[in-house]
Protein backbone atom coordinates (compact mmCIF):
# COMPACT_ATOMS: atom_id res chain seq x y z
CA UNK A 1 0.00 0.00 0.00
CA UNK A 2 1.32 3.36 -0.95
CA UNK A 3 1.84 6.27 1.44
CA UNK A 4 -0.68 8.16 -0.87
CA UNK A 5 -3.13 5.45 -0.02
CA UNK A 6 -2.74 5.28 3.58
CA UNK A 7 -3.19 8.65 4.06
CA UNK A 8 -6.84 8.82 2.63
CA UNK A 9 -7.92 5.79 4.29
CA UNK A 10 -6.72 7.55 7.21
CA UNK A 11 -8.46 10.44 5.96
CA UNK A 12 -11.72 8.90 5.29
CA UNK A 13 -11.91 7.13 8.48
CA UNK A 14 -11.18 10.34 10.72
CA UNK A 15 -14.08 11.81 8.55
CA UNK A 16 -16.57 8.83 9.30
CA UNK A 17 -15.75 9.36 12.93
CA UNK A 18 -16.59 12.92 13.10
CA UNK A 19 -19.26 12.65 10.99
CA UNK A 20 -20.83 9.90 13.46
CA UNK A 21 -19.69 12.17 16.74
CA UNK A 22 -21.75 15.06 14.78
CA UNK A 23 -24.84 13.15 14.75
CA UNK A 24 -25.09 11.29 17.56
CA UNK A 25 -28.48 11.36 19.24
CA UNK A 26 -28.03 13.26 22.35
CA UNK A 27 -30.88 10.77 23.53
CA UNK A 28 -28.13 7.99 23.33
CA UNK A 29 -25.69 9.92 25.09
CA UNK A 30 -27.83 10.62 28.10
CA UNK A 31 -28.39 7.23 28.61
CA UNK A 32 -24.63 6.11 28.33
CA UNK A 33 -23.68 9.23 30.74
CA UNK A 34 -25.97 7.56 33.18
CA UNK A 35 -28.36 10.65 33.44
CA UNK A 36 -31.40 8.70 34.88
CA UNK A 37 -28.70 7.60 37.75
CA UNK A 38 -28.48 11.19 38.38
CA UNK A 39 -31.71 11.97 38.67
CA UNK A 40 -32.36 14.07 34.72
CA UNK A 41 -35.23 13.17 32.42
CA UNK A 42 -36.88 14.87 30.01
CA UNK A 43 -40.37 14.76 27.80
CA UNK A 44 -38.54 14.65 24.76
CA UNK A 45 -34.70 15.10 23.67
CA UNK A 46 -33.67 16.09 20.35
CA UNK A 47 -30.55 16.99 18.50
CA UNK A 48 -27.21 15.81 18.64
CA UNK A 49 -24.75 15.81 21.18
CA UNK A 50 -23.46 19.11 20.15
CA UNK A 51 -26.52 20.72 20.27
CA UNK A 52 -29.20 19.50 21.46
CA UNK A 53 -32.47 20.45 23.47
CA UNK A 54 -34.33 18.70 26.30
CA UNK A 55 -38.21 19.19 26.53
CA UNK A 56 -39.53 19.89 29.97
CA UNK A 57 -36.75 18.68 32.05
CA UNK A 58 -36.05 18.13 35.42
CA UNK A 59 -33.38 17.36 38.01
CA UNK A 60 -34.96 15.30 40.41
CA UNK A 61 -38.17 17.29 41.52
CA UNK A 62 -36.71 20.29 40.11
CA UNK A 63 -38.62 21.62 36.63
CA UNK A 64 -35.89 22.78 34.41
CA UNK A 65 -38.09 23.65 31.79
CA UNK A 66 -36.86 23.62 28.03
CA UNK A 67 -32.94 23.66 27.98
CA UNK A 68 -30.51 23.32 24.96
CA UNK A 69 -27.42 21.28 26.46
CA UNK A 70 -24.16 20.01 24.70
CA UNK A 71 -21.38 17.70 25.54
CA UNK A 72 -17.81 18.61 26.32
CA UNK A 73 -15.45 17.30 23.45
CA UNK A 74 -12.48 18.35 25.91
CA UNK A 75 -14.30 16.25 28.83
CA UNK A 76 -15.33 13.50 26.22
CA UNK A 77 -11.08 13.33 24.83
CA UNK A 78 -10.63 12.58 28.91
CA UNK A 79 -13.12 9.94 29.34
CA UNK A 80 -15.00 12.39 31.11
CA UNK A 81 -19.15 13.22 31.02
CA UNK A 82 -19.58 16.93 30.99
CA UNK A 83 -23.01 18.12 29.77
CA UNK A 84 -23.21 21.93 29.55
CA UNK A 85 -26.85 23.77 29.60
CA UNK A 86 -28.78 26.78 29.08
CA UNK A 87 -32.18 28.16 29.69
CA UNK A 88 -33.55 31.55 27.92
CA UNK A 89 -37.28 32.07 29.16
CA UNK A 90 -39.03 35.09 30.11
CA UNK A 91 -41.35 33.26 32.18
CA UNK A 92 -39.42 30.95 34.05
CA UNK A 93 -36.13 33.02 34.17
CA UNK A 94 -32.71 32.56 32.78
CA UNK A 95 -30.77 28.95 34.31
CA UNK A 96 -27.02 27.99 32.85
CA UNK A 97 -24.60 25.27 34.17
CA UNK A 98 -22.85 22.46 33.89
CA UNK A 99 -23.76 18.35 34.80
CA UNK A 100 -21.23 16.40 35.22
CA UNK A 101 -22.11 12.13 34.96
CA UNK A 102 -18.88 11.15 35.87
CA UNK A 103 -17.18 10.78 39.25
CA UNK A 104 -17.83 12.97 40.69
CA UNK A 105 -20.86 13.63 38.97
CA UNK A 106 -23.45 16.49 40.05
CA UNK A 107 -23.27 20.11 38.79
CA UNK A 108 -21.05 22.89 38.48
CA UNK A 109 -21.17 26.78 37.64
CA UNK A 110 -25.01 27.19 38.12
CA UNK A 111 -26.53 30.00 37.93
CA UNK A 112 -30.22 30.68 37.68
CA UNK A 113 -33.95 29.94 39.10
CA UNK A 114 -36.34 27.11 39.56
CA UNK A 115 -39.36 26.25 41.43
CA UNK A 116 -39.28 23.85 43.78
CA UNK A 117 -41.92 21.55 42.80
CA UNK A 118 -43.92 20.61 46.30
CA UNK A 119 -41.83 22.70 48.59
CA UNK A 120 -39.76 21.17 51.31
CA UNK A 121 -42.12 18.84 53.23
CA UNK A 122 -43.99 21.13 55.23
CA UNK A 123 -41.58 23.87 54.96
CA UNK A 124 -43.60 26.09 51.91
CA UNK A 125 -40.53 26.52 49.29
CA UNK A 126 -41.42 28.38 46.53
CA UNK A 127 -38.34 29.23 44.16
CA UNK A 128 -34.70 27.68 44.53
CA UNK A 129 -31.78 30.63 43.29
CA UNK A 130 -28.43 29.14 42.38
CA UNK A 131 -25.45 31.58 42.64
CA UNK A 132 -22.24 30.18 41.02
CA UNK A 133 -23.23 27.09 42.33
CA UNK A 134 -21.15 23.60 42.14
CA UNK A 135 -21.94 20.39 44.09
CA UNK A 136 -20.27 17.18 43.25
CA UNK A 137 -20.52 14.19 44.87
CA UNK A 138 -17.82 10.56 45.07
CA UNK A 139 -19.41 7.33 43.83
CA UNK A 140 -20.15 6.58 47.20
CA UNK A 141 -22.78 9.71 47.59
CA UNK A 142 -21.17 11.67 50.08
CA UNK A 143 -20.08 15.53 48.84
CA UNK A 144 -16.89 15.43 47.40
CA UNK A 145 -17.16 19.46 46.72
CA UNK A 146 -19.71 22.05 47.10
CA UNK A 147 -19.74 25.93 46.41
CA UNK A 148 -21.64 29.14 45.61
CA UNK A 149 -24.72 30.22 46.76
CA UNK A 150 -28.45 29.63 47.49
CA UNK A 151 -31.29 31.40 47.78
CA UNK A 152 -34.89 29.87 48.80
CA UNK A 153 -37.82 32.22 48.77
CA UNK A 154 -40.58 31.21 51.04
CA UNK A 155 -44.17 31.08 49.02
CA UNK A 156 -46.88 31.47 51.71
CA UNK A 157 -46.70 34.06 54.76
CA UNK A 158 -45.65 32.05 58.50
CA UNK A 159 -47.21 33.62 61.15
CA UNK A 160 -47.24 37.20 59.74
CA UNK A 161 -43.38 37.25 59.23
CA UNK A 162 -42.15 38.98 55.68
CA UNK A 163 -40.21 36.49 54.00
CA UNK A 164 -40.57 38.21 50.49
CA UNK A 165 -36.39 38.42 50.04
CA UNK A 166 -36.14 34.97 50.65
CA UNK A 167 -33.09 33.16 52.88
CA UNK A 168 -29.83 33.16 51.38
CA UNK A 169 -26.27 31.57 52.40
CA UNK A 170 -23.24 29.71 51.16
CA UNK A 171 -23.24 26.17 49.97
CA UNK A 172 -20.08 23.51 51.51
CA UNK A 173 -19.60 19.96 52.44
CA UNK A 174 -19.80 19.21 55.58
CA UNK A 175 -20.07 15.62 57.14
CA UNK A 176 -19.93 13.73 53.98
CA UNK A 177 -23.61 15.75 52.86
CA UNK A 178 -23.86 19.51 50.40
CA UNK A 179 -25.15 21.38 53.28
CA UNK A 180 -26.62 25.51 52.80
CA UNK A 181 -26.85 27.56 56.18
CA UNK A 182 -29.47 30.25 54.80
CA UNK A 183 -30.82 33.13 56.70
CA UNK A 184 -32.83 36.17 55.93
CA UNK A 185 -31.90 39.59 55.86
CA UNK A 186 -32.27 39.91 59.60
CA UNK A 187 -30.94 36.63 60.80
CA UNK A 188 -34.19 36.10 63.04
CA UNK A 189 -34.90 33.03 60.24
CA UNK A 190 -32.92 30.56 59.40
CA UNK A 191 -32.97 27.38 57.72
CA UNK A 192 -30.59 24.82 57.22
CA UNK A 193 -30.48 22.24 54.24
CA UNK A 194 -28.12 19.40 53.65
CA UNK A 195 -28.63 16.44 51.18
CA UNK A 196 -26.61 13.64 50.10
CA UNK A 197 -25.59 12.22 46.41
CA UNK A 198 -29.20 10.59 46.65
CA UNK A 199 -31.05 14.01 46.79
CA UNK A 200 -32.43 12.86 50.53
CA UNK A 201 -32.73 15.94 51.73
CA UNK A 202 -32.59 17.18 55.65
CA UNK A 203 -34.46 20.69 56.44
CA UNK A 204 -34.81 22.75 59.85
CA UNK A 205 -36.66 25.73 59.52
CA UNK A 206 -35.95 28.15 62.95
CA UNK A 207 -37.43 31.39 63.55
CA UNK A 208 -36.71 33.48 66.46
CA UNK A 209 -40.12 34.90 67.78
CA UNK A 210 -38.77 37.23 70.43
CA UNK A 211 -41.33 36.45 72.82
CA UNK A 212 -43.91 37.61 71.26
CA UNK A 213 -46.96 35.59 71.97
CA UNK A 214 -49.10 35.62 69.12
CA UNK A 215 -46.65 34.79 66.88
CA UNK A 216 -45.36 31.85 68.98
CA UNK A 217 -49.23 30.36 69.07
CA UNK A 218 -49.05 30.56 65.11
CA UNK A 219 -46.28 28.95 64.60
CA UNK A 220 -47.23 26.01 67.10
CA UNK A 221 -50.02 25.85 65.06
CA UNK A 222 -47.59 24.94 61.75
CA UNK A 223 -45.80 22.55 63.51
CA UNK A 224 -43.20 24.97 64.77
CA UNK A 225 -41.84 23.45 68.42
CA UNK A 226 -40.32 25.11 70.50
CA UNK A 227 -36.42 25.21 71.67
CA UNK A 228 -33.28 27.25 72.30
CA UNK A 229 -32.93 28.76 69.09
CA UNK A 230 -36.56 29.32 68.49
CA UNK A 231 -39.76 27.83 66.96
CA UNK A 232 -38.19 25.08 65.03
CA UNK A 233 -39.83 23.17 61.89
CA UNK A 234 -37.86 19.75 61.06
CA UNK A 235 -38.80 17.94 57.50
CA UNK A 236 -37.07 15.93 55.28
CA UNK A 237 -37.44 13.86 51.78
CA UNK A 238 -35.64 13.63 48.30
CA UNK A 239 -35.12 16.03 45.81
């Protein structure tokens, strides 16, 4: 064989493997990346790995909505599942990060809204904010790295209390779970969240009442109990 002829077989083959990595269903790829394991689905996916768009989708319990996503070529070269995504709606707000299927898979560089489909047990979630946020957890579940920010707004009014801004704190690892220490804007609320590589979720919901009676009889009446840092509202489930 002649060194001409080597060269466009080489030639020809290179081009039949881009040409397949070009139009790969994006479907397929979610499958092989192990999305379901991480908790994404979608109505309907279309388009190919390098562009692509997933129909009403959701992370767990979280709506997503309509986002276009594409794979990494530099994370694919490395054996590596890095699925990038982007949301433009006026409705539902702008969302952009990263989801990573590999260990350690979770999600990097978010930033954006969602609802939070249900709330937090009994704790009445409304919206979930994600500032620069990244949390990553090992193949055994436990939080391998976690950063950025949260913000939870509160949907219904507790006991008269003005919860409008929301609660709002930075997001770490700590005792193998992601865990968020939010409070509002006057530090008599706070709530603390921590999940696992599951999404089994741990929330206590505290407000300081300051004696004040009324307020302490409504949030008994929630569920609230009482104790040293306040009325305090315990829940827990999966994401």
């Amino acid at each position: 064989m002649t060194g001409g002829r080597r060269r466009w077989i080489a030639a020809a083959v290179l081009f039949a493997l881009l040409l397949i990595g070009a139009t790969f269903p994006l479907r397929l790829a979610l499958g092989l990346a192990g999305a379901d394991d991480a908790g994404v689905a979608a109505r309907e996916v279309r388009g190919s790995i390098w562009s692509g768009t997933l129909i009403d989708a959701r992370l767990g319990v979280l709506p997503l909505g309509t986002v276009h996503a594409s794979l990494s070529p530099l994370a694919l070269l490395t054996g590596r599942i890095e699925l990038a995504f982007s949301r433009s709606d006026e409705r539902l707000g702008a969302l952009a990060g990263r989801l990573h299927g590999s260990d350690p898979r979770g999600l990097s560089e978010v930033d954006g809204v969602t609802s939070v489909s249900g709330g937090l047990g009994a704790i009445p979630v409304d919206t979930l904010r994600f500032e620069g946020t990244t949390v990553r957890f090992g193949s055994d579940g436990r939080c391998v790295e976690a950063g950025g920010r949260l913000q939870l707004s509160v949907a219904a009014p507790i006991a008269g209390l003005d919860l409008s801004r929301g609660l709002s704190g930075p997001l770490t690892c700590a005792d193998g779970r992601a865990q968020a220490a939010l409070s509002s804007q006057s530090g008599m609320e706070r709530l603390t969240l921590s999940f696992d590589g599951s999404g089994a979720y741990r929330a206590a919901f505290a407000i300081n009442v300051d004696r004040d009676p009324a307020m302490a009889a409504a949030l008994g009446a929630l569920g609230f109990k009482p104790g040293p840092d306040g009325f305090r509202l315990a829940t827990s489930g999966r994401f």
